[in-house]
C-alpha atoms as a PDB file:
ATOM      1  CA  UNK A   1     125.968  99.797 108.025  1.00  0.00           C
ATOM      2  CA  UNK A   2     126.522  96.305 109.896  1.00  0.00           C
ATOM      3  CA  UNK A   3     128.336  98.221 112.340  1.00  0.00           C
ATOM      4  CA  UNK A   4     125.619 100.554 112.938  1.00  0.00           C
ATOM      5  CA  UNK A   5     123.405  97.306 113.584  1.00  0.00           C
ATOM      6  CA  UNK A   6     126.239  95.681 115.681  1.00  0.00           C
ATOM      7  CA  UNK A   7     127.030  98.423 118.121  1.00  0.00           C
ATOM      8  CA  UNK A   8     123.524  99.235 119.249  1.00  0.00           C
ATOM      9  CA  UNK A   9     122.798  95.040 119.563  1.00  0.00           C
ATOM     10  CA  UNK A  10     125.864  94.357 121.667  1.00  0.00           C
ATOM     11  CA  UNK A  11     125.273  97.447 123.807  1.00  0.00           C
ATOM     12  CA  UNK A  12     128.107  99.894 122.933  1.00  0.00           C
ATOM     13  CA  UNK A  13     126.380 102.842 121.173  1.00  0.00           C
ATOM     14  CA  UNK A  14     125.651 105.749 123.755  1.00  0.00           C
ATOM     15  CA  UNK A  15     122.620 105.102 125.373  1.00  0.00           C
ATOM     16  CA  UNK A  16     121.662 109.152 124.859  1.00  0.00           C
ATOM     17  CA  UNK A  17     122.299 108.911 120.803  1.00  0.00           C
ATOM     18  CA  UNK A  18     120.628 105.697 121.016  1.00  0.00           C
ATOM     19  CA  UNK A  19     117.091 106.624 122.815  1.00  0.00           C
ATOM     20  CA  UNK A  20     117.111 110.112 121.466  1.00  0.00           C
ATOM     21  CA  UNK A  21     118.064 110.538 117.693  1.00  0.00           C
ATOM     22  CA  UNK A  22     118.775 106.728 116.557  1.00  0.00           C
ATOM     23  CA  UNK A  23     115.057 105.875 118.369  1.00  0.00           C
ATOM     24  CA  UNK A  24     113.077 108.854 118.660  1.00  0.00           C
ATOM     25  CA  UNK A  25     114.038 111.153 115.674  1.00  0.00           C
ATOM     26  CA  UNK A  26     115.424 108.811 113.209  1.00  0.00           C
ATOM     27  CA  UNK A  27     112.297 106.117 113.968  1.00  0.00           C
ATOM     28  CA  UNK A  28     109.492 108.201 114.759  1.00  0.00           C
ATOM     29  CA  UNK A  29     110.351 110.377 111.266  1.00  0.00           C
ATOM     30  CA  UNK A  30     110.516 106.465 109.486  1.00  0.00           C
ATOM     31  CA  UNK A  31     106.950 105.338 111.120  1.00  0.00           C
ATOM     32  CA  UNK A  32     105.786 108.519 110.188  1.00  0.00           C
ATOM     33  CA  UNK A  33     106.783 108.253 106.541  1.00  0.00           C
ATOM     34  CA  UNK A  34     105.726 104.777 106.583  1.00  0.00           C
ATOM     35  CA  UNK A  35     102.125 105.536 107.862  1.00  0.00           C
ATOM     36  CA  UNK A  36     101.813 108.660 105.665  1.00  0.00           C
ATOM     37  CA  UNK A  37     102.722 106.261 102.309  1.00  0.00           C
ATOM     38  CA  UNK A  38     100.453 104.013 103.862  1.00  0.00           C
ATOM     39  CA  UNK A  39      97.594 106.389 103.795  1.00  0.00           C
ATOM     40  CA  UNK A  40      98.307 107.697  99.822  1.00  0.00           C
ATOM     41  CA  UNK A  41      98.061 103.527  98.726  1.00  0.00           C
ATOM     42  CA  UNK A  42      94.967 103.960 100.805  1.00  0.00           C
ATOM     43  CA  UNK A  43      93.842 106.574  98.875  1.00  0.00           C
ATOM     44  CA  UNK A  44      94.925 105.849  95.320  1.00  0.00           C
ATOM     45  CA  UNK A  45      92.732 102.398  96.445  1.00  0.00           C
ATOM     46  CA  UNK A  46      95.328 100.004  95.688  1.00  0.00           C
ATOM     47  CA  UNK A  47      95.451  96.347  97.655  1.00  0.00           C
ATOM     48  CA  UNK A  48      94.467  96.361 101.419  1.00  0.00           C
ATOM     49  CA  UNK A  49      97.532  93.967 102.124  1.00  0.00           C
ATOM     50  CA  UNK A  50     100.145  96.152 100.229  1.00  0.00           C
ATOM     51  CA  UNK A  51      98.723  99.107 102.680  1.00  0.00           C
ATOM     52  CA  UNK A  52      99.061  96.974 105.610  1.00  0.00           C
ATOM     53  CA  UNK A  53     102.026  96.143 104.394  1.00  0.00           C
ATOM     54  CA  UNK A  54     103.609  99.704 104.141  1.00  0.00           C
ATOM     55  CA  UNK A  55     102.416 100.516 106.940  1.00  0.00           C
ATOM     56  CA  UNK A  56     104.016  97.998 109.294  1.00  0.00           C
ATOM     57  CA  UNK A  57     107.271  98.017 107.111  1.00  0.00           C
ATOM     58  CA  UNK A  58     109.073  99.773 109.860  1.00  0.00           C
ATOM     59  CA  UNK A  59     107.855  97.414 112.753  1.00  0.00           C
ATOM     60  CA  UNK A  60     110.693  95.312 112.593  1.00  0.00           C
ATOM     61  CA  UNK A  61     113.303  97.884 112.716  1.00  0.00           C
ATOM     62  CA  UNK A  62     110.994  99.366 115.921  1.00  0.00           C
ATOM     63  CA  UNK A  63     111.606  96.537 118.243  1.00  0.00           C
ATOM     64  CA  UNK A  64     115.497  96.406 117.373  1.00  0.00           C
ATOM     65  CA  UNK A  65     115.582  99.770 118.442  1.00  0.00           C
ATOM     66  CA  UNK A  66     113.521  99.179 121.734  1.00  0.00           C
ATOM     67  CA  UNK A  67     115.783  96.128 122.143  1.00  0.00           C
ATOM     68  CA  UNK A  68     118.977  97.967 121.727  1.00  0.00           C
ATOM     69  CA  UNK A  69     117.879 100.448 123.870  1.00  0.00           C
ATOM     70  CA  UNK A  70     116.959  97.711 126.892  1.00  0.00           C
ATOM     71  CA  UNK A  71     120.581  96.505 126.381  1.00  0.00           C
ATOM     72  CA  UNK A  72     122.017  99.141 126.385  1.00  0.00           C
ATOM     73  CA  UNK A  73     119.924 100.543 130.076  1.00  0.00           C
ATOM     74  CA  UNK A  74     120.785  97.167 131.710  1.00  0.00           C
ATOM     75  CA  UNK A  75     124.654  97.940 131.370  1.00  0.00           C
ATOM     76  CA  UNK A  76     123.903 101.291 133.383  1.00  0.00           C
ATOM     77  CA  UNK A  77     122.132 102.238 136.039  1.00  0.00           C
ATOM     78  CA  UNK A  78     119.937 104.414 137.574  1.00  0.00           C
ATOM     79  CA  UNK A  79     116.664 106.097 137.110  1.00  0.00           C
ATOM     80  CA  UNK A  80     117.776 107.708 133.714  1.00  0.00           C
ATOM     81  CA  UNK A  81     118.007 104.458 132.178  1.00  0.00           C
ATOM     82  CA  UNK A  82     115.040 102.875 133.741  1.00  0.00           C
ATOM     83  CA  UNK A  83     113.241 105.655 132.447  1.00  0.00           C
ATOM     84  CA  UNK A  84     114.834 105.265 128.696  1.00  0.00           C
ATOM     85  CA  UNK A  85     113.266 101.160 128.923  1.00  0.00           C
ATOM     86  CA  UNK A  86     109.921 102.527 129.943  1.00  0.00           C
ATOM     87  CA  UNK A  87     109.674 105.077 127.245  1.00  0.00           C
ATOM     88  CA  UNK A  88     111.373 102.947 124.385  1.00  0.00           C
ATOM     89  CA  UNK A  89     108.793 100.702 125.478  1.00  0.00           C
ATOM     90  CA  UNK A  90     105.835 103.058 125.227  1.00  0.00           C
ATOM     91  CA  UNK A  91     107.397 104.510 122.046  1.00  0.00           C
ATOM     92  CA  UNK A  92     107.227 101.000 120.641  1.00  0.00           C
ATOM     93  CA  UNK A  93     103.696 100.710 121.332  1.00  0.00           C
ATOM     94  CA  UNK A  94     102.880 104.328 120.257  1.00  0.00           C
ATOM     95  CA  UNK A  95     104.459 103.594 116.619  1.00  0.00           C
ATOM     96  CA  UNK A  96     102.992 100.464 116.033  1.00  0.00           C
ATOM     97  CA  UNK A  97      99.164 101.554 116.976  1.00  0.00           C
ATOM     98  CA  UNK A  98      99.776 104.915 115.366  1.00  0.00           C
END
Protein backbone atom coordinates (compact mmCIF):
# COMPACT_ATOMS: atom_id res chain seq x y z
CA UNK A 1 0.00 0.00 0.00
CA UNK A 2 2.82 2.75 0.69
CA UNK A 3 3.86 2.12 -2.70
CA UNK A 4 0.58 2.74 -4.12
CA UNK A 5 0.74 6.20 -2.16
CA UNK A 6 4.43 6.75 -3.24
CA UNK A 7 4.21 6.24 -6.95
CA UNK A 8 1.26 8.48 -7.67
CA UNK A 9 3.04 11.41 -5.13
CA UNK A 10 6.40 11.30 -6.85
CA UNK A 11 4.81 11.22 -10.30
CA UNK A 12 5.52 7.71 -11.71
CA UNK A 13 2.08 6.00 -11.92
CA UNK A 14 0.59 6.36 -15.56
CA UNK A 15 -1.06 9.43 -15.82
CA UNK A 16 -4.16 7.42 -17.81
CA UNK A 17 -4.57 4.74 -14.71
CA UNK A 18 -4.11 7.61 -12.54
CA UNK A 19 -6.97 10.21 -13.84
CA UNK A 20 -9.19 7.44 -15.02
CA UNK A 21 -9.64 4.39 -12.61
CA UNK A 22 -7.30 5.41 -9.49
CA UNK A 23 -9.34 9.11 -9.64
CA UNK A 24 -12.46 8.76 -11.37
CA UNK A 25 -13.72 5.13 -10.74
CA UNK A 26 -11.97 4.16 -7.66
CA UNK A 27 -12.81 7.90 -5.96
CA UNK A 28 -15.98 8.83 -7.36
CA UNK A 29 -17.38 5.02 -6.25
CA UNK A 30 -15.59 6.03 -2.47
CA UNK A 31 -17.40 9.68 -2.34
CA UNK A 32 -20.30 8.02 -3.43
CA UNK A 33 -20.30 5.40 -0.69
CA UNK A 34 -19.25 7.96 1.66
CA UNK A 35 -22.21 10.37 0.88
CA UNK A 36 -24.72 7.49 0.63
CA UNK A 37 -23.56 6.28 4.50
CA UNK A 38 -23.75 9.76 5.16
CA UNK A 39 -27.34 10.04 4.24
CA UNK A 40 -28.51 6.51 6.28
CA UNK A 41 -26.73 8.31 9.78
CA UNK A 42 -28.90 11.09 8.51
CA UNK A 43 -31.72 9.12 8.53
CA UNK A 44 -31.38 6.76 11.47
CA UNK A 45 -30.97 10.61 13.19
CA UNK A 46 -27.79 10.00 14.80
CA UNK A 47 -25.19 13.15 15.59
CA UNK A 48 -25.01 15.97 12.92
CA UNK A 49 -21.08 15.97 13.34
CA UNK A 50 -20.67 12.12 12.91
CA UNK A 51 -22.78 12.77 9.46
CA UNK A 52 -20.59 15.52 8.53
CA UNK A 53 -18.09 13.56 9.43
CA UNK A 54 -18.82 10.52 7.09
CA UNK A 55 -19.49 12.44 4.68
CA UNK A 56 -16.23 14.34 4.20
CA UNK A 57 -14.21 11.15 5.24
CA UNK A 58 -13.01 10.80 1.73
CA UNK A 59 -11.95 14.55 1.25
CA UNK A 60 -8.59 13.99 2.18
CA UNK A 61 -7.87 11.15 -0.01
CA UNK A 62 -9.68 13.58 -2.94
CA UNK A 63 -7.06 16.20 -3.03
CA UNK A 64 -4.10 13.52 -3.00
CA UNK A 65 -5.59 12.24 -5.94
CA UNK A 66 -6.06 15.74 -7.68
CA UNK A 67 -2.49 16.38 -6.48
CA UNK A 68 -1.04 13.28 -7.91
CA UNK A 69 -2.71 13.82 -10.89
CA UNK A 70 -1.18 17.69 -11.28
CA UNK A 71 2.24 15.98 -10.79
CA UNK A 72 1.95 13.69 -12.72
CA UNK A 73 0.48 16.34 -16.01
CA UNK A 74 3.42 18.71 -15.27
CA UNK A 75 6.00 15.86 -16.21
CA UNK A 76 4.11 15.64 -19.70
CA UNK A 77 2.86 17.73 -21.98
CA UNK A 78 0.33 18.70 -24.11
CA UNK A 79 -3.32 19.36 -24.22
CA UNK A 80 -4.19 15.78 -22.87
CA UNK A 81 -2.64 16.53 -19.71
CA UNK A 82 -3.74 20.05 -19.35
CA UNK A 83 -7.02 18.76 -19.79
CA UNK A 84 -6.51 15.80 -17.00
CA UNK A 85 -5.48 19.11 -14.30
CA UNK A 86 -8.63 20.89 -15.32
CA UNK A 87 -10.91 17.98 -14.85
CA UNK A 88 -9.13 16.47 -11.66
CA UNK A 89 -9.69 19.85 -10.59
CA UNK A 90 -13.40 20.09 -11.35
CA UNK A 91 -13.77 16.47 -10.15
CA UNK A 92 -12.36 17.67 -6.84
CA UNK A 93 -14.84 20.27 -6.54
CA UNK A 94 -17.74 18.08 -7.85
CA UNK A 95 -17.02 15.39 -4.94
CA UNK A 96 -16.65 17.62 -2.25
CA UNK A 97 -20.05 19.77 -2.95
CA UNK A 98 -21.80 16.58 -3.96
Amino acid sequence: MPDFFRTRWRGEAPLDRLFWRDMLLVGTVLSLASSALALVLLGLKLPLWLVLAVHFLPVPYTIFLMIAVWRTAEKSSGLKAQLMMLGSALWLIATVVA
